[in-house]
N, C-alpha and C. Protein backbone atom coordinates (compact mmCIF):
# COMPACT_ATOMS: atom_id res chain seq x y z
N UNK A 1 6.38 11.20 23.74
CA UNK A 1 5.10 11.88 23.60
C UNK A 1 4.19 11.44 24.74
N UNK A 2 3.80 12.51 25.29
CA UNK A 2 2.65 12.30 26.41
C UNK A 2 1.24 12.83 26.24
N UNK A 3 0.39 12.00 26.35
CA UNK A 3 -1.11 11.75 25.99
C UNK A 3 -1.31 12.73 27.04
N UNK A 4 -2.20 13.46 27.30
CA UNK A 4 -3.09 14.17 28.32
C UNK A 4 -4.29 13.03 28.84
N UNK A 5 -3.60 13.22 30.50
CA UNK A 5 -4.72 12.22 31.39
C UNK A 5 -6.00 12.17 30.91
N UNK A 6 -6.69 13.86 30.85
CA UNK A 6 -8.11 13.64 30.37
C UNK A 6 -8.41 13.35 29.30
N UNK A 7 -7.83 13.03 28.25
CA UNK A 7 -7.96 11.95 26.93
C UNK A 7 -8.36 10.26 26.88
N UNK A 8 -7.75 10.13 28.23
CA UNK A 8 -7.55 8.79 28.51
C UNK A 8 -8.41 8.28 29.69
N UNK A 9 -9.24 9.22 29.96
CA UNK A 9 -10.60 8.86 30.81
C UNK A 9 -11.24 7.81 30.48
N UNK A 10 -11.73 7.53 28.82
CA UNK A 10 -12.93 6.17 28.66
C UNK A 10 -11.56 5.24 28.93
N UNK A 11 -10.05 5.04 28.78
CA UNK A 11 -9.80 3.75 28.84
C UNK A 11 -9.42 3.54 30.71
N UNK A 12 -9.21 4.91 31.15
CA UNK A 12 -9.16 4.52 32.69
C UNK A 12 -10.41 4.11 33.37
N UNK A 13 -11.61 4.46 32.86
CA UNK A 13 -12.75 4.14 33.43
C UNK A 13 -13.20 2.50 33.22
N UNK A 14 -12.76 2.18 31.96
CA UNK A 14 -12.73 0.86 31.82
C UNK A 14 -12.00 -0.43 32.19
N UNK A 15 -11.08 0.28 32.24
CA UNK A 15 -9.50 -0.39 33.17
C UNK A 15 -10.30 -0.65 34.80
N UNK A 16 -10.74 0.09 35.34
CA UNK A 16 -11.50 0.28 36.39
C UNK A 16 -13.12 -0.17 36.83
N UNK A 17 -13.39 -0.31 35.64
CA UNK A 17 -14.93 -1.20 35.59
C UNK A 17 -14.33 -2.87 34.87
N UNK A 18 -13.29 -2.95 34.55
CA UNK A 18 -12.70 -4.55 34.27
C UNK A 18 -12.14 -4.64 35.02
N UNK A 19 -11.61 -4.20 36.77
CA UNK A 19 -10.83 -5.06 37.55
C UNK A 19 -11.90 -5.00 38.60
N UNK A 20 -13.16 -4.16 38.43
CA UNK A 20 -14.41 -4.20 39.40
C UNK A 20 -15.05 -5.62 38.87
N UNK A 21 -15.13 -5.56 38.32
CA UNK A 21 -15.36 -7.27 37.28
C UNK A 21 -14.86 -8.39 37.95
N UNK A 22 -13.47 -8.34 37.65
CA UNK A 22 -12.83 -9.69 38.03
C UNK A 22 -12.17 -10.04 39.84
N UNK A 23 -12.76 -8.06 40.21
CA UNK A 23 -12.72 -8.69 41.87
C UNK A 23 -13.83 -9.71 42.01
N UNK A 24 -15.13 -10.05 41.30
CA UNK A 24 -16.28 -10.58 41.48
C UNK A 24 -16.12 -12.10 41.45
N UNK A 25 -14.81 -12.25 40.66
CA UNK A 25 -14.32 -14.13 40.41
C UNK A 25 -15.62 -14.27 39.61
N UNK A 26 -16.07 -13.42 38.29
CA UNK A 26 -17.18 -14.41 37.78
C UNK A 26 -16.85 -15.75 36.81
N UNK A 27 -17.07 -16.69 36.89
CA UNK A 27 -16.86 -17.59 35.74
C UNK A 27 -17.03 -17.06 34.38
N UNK A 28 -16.03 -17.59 33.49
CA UNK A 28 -16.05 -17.76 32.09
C UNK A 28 -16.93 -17.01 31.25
N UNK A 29 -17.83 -17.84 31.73
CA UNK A 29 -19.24 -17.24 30.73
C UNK A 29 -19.81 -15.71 31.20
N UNK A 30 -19.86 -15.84 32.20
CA UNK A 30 -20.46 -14.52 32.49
C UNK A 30 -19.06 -13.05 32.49
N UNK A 31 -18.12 -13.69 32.78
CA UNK A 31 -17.09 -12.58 32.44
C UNK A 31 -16.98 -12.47 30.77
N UNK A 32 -17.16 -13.27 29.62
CA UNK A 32 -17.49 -13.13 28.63
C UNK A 32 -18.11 -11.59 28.33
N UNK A 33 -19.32 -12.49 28.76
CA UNK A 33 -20.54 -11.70 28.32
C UNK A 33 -20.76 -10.42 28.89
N UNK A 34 -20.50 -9.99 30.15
CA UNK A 34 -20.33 -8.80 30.72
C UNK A 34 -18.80 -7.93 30.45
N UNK A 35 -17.84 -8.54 29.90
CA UNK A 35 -16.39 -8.27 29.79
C UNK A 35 -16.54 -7.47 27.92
N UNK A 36 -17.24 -8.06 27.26
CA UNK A 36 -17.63 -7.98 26.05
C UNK A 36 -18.32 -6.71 25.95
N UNK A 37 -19.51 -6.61 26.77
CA UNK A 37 -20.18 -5.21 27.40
C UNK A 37 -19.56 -4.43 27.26
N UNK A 38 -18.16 -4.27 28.34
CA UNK A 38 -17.22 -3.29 28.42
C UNK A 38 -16.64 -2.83 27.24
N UNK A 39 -16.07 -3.62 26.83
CA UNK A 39 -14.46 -3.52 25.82
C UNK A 39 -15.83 -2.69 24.47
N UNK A 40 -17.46 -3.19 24.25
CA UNK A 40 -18.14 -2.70 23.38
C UNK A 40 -17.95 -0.81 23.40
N UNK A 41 -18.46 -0.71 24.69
CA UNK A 41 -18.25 0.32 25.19
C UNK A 41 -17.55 1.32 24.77
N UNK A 42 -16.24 0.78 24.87
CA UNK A 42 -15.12 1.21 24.64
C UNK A 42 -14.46 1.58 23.23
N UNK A 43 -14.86 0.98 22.39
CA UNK A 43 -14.68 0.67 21.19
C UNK A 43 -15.76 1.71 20.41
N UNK A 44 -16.80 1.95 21.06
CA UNK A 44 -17.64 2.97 20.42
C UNK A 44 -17.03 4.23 19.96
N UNK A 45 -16.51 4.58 20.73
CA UNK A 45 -15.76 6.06 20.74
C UNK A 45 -14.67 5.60 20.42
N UNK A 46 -14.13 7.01 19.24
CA UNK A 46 -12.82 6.77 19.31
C UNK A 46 -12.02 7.88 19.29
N UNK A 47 -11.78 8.21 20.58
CA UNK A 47 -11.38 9.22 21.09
C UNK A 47 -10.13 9.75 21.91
N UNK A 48 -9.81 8.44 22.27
CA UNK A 48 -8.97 7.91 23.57
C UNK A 48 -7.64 7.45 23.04
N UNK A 49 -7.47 6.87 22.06
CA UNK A 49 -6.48 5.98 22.15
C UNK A 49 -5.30 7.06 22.44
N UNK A 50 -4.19 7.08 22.42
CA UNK A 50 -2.79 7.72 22.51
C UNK A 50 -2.53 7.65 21.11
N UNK A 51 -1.92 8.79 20.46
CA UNK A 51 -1.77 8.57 18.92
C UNK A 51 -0.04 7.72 19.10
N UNK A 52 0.50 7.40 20.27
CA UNK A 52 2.06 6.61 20.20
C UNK A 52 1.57 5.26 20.00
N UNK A 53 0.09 4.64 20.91
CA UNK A 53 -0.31 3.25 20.71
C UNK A 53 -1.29 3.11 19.23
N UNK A 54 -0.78 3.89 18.36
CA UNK A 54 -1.80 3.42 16.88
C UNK A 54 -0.90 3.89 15.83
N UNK A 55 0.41 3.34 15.92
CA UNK A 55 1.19 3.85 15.10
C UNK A 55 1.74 2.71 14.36
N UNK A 56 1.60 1.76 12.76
CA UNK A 56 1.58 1.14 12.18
C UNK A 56 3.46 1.17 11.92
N UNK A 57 3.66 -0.48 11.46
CA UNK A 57 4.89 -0.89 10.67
C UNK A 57 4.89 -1.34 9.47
N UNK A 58 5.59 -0.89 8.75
CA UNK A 58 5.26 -0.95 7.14
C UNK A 58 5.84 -3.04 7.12
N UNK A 59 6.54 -3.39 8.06
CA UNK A 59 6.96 -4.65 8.02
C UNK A 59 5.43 -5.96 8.94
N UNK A 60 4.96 -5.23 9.85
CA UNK A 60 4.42 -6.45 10.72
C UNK A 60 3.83 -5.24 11.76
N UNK A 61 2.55 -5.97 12.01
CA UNK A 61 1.31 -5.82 12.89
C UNK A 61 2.09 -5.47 14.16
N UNK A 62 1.62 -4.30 14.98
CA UNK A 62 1.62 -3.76 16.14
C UNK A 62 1.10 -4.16 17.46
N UNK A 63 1.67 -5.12 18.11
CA UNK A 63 1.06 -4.77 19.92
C UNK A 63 1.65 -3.53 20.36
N UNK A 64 0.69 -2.85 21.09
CA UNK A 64 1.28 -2.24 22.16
C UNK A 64 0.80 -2.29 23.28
N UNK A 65 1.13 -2.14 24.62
CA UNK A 65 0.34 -2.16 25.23
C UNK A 65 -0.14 -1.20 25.96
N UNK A 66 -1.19 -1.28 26.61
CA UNK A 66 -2.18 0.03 26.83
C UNK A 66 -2.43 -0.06 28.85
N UNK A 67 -2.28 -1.28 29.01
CA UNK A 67 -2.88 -1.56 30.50
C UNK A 67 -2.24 -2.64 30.84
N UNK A 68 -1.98 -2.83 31.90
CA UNK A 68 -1.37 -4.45 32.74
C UNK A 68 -1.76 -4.19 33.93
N UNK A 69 -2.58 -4.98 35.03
CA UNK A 69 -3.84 -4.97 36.20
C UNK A 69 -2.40 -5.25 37.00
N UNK A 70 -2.55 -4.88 38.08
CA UNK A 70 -1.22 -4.69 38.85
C UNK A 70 -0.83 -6.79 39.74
N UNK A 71 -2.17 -7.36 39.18
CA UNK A 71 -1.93 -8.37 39.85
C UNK A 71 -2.05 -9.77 38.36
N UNK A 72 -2.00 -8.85 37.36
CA UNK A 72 -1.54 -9.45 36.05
C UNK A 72 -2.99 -10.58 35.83
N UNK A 73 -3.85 -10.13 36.74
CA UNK A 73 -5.07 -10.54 35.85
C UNK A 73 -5.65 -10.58 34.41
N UNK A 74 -5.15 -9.29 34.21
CA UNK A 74 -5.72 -9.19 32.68
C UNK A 74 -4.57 -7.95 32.08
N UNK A 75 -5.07 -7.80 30.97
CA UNK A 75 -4.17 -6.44 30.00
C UNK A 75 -5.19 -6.10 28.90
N UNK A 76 -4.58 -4.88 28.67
CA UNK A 76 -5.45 -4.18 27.52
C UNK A 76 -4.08 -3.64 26.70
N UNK A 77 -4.54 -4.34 25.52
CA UNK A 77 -3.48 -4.26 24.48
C UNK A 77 -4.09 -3.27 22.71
N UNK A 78 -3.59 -2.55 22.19
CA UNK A 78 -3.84 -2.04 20.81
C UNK A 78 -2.99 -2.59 19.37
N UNK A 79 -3.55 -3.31 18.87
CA UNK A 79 -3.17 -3.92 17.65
C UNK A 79 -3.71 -3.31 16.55
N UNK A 80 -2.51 -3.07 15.83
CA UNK A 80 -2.53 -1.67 14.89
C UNK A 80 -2.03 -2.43 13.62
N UNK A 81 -3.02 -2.76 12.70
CA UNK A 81 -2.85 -3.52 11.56
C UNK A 81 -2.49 -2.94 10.42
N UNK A 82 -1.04 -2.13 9.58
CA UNK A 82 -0.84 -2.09 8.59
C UNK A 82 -2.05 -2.41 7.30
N UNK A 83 -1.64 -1.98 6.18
CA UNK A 83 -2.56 -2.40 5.27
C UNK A 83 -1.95 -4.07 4.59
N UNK A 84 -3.11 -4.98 4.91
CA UNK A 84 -2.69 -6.32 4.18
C UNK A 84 -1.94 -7.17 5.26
N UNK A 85 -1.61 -6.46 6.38
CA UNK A 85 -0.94 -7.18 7.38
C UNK A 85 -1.94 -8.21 8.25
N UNK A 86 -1.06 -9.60 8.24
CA UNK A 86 -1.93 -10.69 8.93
C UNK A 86 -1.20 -11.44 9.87
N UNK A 87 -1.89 -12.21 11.54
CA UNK A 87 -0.93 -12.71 12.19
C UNK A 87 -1.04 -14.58 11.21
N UNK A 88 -0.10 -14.92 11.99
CA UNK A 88 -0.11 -16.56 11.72
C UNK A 88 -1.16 -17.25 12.47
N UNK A 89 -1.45 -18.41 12.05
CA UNK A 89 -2.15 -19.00 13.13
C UNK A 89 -1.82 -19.38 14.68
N UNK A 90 -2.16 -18.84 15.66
CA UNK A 90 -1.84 -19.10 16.85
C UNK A 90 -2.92 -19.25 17.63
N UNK A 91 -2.20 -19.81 19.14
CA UNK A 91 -3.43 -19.79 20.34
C UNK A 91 -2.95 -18.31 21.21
N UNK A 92 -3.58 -18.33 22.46
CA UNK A 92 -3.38 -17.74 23.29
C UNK A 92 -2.93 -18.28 24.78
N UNK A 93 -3.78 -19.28 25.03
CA UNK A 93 -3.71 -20.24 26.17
C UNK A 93 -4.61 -19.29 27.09
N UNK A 94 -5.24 -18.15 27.26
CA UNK A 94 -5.73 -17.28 28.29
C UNK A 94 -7.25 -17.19 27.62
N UNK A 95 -8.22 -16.41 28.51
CA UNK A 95 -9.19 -15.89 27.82
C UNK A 95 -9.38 -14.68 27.00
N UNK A 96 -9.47 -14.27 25.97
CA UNK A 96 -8.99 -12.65 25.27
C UNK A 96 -10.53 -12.42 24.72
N UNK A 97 -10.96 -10.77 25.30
CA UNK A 97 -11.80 -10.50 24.42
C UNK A 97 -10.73 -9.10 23.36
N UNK A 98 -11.90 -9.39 21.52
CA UNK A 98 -11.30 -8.56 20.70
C UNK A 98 -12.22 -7.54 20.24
N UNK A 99 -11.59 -6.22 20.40
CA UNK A 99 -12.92 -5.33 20.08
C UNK A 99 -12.09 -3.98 18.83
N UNK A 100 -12.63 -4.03 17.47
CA UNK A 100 -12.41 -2.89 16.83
C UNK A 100 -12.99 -1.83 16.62
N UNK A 101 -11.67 -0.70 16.78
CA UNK A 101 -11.80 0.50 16.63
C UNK A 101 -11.93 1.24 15.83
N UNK A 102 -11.20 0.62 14.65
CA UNK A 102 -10.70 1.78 13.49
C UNK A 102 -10.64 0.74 12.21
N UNK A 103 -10.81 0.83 11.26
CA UNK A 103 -10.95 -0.31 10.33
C UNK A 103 -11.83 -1.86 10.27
N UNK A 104 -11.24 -2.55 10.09
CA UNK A 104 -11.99 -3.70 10.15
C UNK A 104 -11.21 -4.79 10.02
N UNK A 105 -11.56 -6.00 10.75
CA UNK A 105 -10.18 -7.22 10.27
C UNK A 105 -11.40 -8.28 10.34
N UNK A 106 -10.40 -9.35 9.07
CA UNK A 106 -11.44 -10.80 9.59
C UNK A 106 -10.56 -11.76 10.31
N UNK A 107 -11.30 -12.89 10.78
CA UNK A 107 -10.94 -13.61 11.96
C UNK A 107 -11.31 -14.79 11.12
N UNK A 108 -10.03 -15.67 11.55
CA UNK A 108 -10.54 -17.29 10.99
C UNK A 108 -10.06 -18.42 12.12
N UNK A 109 -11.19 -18.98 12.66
CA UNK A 109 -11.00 -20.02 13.50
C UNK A 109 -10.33 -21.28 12.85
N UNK A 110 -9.40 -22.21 13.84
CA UNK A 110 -8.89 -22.99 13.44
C UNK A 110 -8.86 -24.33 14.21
N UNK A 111 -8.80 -25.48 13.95
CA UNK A 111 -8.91 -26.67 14.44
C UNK A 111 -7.23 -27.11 14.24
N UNK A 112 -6.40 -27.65 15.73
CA UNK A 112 -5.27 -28.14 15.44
C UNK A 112 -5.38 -29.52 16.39
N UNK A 113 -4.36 -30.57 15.54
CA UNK A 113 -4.11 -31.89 16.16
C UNK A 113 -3.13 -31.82 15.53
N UNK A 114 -2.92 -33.43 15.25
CA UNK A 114 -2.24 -34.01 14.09
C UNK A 114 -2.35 -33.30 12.80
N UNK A 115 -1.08 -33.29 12.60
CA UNK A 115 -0.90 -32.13 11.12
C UNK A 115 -1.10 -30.96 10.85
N UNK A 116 -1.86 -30.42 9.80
CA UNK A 116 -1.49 -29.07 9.55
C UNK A 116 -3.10 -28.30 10.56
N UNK A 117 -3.39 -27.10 10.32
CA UNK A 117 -4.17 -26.50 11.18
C UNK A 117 -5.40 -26.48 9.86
N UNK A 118 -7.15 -27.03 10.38
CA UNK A 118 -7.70 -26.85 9.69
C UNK A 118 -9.05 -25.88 10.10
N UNK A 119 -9.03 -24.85 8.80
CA UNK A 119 -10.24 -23.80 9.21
C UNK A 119 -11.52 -24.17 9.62
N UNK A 120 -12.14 -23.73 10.95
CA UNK A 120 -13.44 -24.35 11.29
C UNK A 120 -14.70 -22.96 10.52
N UNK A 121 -15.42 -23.70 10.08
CA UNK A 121 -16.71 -22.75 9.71
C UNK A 121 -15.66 -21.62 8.42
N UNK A 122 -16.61 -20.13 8.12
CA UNK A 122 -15.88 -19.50 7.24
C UNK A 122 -15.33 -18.35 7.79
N UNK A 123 -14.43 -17.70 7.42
CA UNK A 123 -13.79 -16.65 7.87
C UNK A 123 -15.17 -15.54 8.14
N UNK A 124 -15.09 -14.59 9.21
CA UNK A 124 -15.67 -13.62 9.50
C UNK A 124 -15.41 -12.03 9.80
N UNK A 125 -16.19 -11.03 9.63
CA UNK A 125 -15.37 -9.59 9.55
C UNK A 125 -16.17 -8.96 10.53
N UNK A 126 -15.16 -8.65 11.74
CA UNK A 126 -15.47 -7.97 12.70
C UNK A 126 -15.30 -5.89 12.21
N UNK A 127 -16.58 -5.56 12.55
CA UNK A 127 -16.46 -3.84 11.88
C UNK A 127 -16.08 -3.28 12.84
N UNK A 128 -16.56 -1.87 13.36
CA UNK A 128 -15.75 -0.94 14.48
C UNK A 128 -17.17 -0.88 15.39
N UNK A 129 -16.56 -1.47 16.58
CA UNK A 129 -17.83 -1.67 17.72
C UNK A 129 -18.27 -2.96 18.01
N UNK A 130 -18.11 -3.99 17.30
CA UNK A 130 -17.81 -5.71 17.38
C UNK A 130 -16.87 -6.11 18.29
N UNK A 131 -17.38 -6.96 18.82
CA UNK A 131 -16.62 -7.65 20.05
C UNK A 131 -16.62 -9.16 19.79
N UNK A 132 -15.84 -9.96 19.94
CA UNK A 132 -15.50 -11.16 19.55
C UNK A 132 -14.65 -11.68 21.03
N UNK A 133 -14.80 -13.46 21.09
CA UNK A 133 -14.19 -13.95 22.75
C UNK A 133 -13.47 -14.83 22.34
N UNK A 134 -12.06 -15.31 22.62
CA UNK A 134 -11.60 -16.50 22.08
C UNK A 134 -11.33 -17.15 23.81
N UNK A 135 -10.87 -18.58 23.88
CA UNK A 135 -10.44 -18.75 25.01
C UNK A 135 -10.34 -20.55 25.03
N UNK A 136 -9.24 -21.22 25.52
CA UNK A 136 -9.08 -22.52 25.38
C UNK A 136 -10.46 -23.41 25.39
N UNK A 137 -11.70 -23.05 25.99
CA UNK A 137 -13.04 -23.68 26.28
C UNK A 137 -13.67 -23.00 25.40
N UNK A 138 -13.58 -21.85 24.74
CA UNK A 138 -14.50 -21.51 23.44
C UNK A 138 -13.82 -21.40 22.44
N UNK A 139 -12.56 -21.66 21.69
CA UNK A 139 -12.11 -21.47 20.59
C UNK A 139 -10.82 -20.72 20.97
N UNK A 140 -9.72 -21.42 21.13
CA UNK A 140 -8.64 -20.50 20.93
C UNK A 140 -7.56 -20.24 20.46
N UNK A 141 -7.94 -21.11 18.90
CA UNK A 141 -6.73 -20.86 17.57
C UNK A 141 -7.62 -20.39 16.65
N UNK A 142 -6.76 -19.19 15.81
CA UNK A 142 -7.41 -18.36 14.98
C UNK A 142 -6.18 -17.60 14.16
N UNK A 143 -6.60 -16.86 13.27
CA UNK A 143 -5.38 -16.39 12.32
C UNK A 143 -6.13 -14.64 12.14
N UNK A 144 -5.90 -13.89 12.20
CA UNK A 144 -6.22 -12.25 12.10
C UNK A 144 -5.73 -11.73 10.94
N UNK A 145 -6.71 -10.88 10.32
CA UNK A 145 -6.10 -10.16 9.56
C UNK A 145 -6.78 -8.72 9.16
N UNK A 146 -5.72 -7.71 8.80
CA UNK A 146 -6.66 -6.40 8.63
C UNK A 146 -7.72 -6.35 6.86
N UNK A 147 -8.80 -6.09 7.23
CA UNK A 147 -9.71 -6.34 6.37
C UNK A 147 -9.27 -5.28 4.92
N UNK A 148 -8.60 -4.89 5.10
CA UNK A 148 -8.05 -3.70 3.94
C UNK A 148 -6.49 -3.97 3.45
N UNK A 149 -6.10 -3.52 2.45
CA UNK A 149 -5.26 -3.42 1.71
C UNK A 149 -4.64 -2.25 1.18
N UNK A 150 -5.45 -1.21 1.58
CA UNK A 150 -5.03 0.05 1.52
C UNK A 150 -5.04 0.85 2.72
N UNK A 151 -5.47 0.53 3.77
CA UNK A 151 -5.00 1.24 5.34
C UNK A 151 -4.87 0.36 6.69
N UNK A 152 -5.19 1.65 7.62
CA UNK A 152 -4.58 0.90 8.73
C UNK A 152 -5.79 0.35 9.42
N UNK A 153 -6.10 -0.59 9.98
CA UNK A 153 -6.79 -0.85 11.01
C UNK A 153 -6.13 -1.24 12.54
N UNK A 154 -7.44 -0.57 13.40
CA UNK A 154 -7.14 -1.29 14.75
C UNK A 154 -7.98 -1.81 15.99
N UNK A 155 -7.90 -2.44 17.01
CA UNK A 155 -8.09 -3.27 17.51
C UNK A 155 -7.78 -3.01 18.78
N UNK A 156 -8.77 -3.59 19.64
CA UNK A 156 -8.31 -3.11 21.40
C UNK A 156 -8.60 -4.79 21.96
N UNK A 157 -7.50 -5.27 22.31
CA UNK A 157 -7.80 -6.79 22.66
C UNK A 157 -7.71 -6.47 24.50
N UNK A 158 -8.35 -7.42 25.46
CA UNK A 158 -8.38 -7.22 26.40
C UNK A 158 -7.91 -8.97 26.72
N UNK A 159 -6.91 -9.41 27.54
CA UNK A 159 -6.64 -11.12 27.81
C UNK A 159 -6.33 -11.28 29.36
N UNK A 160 -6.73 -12.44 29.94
CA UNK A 160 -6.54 -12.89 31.02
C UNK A 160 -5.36 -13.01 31.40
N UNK A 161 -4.96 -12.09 31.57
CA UNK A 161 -2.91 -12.13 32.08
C UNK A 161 -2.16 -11.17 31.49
N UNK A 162 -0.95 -10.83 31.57
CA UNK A 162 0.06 -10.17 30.83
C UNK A 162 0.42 -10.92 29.56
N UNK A 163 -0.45 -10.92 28.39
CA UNK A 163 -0.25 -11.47 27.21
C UNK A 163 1.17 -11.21 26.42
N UNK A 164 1.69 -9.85 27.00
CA UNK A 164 3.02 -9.82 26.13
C UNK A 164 3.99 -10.65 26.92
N UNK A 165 3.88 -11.26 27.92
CA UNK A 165 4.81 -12.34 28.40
C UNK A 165 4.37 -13.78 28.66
N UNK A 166 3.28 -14.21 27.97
CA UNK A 166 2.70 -15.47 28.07
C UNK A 166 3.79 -16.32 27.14
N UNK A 167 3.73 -17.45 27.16
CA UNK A 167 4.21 -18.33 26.43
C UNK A 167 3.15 -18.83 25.63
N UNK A 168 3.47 -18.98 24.32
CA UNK A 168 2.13 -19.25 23.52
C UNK A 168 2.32 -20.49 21.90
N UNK A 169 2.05 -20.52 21.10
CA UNK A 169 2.12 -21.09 20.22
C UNK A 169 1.71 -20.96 18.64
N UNK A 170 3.18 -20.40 17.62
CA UNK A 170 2.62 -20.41 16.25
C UNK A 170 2.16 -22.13 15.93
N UNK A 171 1.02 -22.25 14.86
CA UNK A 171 0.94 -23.38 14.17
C UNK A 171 0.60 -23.28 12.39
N UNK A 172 2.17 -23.97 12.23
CA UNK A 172 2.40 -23.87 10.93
C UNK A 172 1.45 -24.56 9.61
N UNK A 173 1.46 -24.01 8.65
CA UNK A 173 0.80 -25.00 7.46
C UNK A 173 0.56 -26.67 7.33
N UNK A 174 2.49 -26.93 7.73
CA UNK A 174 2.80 -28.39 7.25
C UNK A 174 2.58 -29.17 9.02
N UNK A 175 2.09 -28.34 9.89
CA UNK A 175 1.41 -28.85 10.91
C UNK A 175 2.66 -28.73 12.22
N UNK A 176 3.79 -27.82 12.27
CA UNK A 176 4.58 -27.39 12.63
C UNK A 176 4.12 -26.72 13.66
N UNK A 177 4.37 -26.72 15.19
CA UNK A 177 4.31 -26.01 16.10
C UNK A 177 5.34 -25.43 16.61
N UNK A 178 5.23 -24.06 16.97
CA UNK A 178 6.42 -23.26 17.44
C UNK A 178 5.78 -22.26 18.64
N UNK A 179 6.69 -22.27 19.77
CA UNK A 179 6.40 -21.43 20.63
C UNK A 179 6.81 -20.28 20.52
N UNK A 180 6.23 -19.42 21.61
CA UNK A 180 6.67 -17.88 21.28
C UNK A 180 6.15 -16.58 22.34
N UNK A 181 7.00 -15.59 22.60
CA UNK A 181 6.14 -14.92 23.62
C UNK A 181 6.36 -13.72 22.98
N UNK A 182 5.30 -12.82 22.87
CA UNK A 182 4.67 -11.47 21.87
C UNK A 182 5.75 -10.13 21.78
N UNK A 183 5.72 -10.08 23.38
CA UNK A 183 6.01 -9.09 23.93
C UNK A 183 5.20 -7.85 23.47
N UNK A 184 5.90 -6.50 23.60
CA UNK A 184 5.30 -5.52 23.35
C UNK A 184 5.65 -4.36 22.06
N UNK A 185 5.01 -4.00 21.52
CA UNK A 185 5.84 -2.77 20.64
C UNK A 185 6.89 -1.19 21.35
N UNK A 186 6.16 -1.46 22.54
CA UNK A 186 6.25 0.10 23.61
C UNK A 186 6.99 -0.58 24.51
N UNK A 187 7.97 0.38 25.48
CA UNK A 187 8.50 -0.37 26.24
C UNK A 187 7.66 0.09 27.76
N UNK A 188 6.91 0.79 27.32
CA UNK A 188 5.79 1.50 28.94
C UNK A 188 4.30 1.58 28.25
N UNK A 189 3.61 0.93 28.78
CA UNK A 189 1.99 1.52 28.68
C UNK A 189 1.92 3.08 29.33
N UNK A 190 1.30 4.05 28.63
CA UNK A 190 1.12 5.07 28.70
C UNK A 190 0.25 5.23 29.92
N UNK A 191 0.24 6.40 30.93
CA UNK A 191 0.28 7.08 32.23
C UNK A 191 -1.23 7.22 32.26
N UNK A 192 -1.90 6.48 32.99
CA UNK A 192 -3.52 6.99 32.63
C UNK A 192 -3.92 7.96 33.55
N UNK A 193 -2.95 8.20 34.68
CA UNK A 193 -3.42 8.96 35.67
C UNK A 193 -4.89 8.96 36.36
N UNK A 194 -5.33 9.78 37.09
CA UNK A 194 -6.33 9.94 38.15
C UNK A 194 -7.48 10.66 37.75
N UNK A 195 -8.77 10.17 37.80
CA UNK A 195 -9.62 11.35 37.86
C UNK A 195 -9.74 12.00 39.65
C-alpha cells in the first residue's frame, strides 16, 4: 500500500524543519525545547500518518518506522498501542522526544541501580498533542503504556539516531538487565517524496 506524497506533507515538512534543527548543533536543552515545538506541531493534526504505519497487533505494541535522517541523526518512529498493551521497563541511551496522536498512554519514570527498578514520582497521562523528552541527562528509564483497554492508541516518537538499531536495555522486576535492539515493524519507511 502506497500513501499519496501529498498526505505526507506535515510529516515531510517536519522531517525537514528537524534536520534544519540539528544542522544548528543546538545543545540538549534547547533542541528539547524547540524539537518538542515541532513533533507538537505535528501531533496536532491528524491527518498524515500512512494508514500501513498505525496498524495494531493483537499480541504486542507496534514500531514502525516513519523517517531515518540520511546521516542517522535522528528517526521518526509510530508506536501503535493495542488496547491494554504496555512496553517493559527500558532505557534508550539517545535523546527521544514523545508526542501523541490518537489515544492516550501513561508514562512511568524509573530509577535503576542495584536491584529491581524503582518508580520515581507518579505515573502520568500524556493526551493527543502532549509532548514529553526522555534522555540519559533528563530521565531515561520509563515503562509506556496505552491509556485504554478498549482501543488503539498512538504515538509519534522522534530519537537521536536510528533507534530501531540501537542497542538498548530491558530492566526486569527482580532487578535483571537484558539487552536488546527494537528494530522495526515495516521493513521500509514509507516514500515521503517532494514538494
Amino acid at each position: 500500500m502506497t500513501t499519496p506524497p501529498d498526505t505526507l506533507k506535515p510529516l515531510r515538512e517536519f522531517v525537514g524543519a528537524f534536520a534544519t534543527l540539528l544542522d544548528g548543533a543546538p545543545a540538549e536543552p534547547a533542541l528539547v525545547v524547540a524539537g518538542s515545538r515541532l513533533l507538537a506541531a505535528l501531533v496536532a493534526r491528524d491527518d498524515w500518518l500512512p494508514p500501513e504505519c498505525a496498524q495494531p497487533d493483537a499480541r504486542h505494541y507496534q514500531q514502525y518506522l516513519l523517517h531515518v535522517d540520511p546521516q542517522e541523526r535522528f528517526s521518526v518512529v509510530s508506536f501503535v498501542w493495542g488496547p491494554g498493551q504496555a512496553t517493559p521497563v527500558h532505557n534508550h541511551t539517545v535523546w527521544g522526544l514523545i508526542g501523541v496522536l490518537r489515544g492516550a498512554e501513561f508514562g512511568q519514570a524509573y530509577a535503576v541501580g542495584a536491584g529491581e527498578p524503582r518508580p520515581l514520582g507518579p505515573e502520568h497521562r500524556l493526551e493527543p498533542g502532549q509532548v514529553e523528552a526522555v534522555s540519559p541527562t533528563l530521565g531515561d528509564v520509563h515503562r509506556v503504556r496505552n491509556a485504554f483497554d478498549d482501543r488503539v492508541s498512538i504515538s509519534i516518537h522522534v530519537y537521536g539516531g536510528n533507534i530501531g538499531t540501537i542497542r538498548r536495555s530491558v530492566f526486569a522486576p527482580d532487578g535483571t538487565v537484558k539487552d536488546f535492539v527494537s528494530g522495526y515493524a515495516n521493513a521500509r519507511p514509507p516514500e515521503l517524496g517532494r514538494d
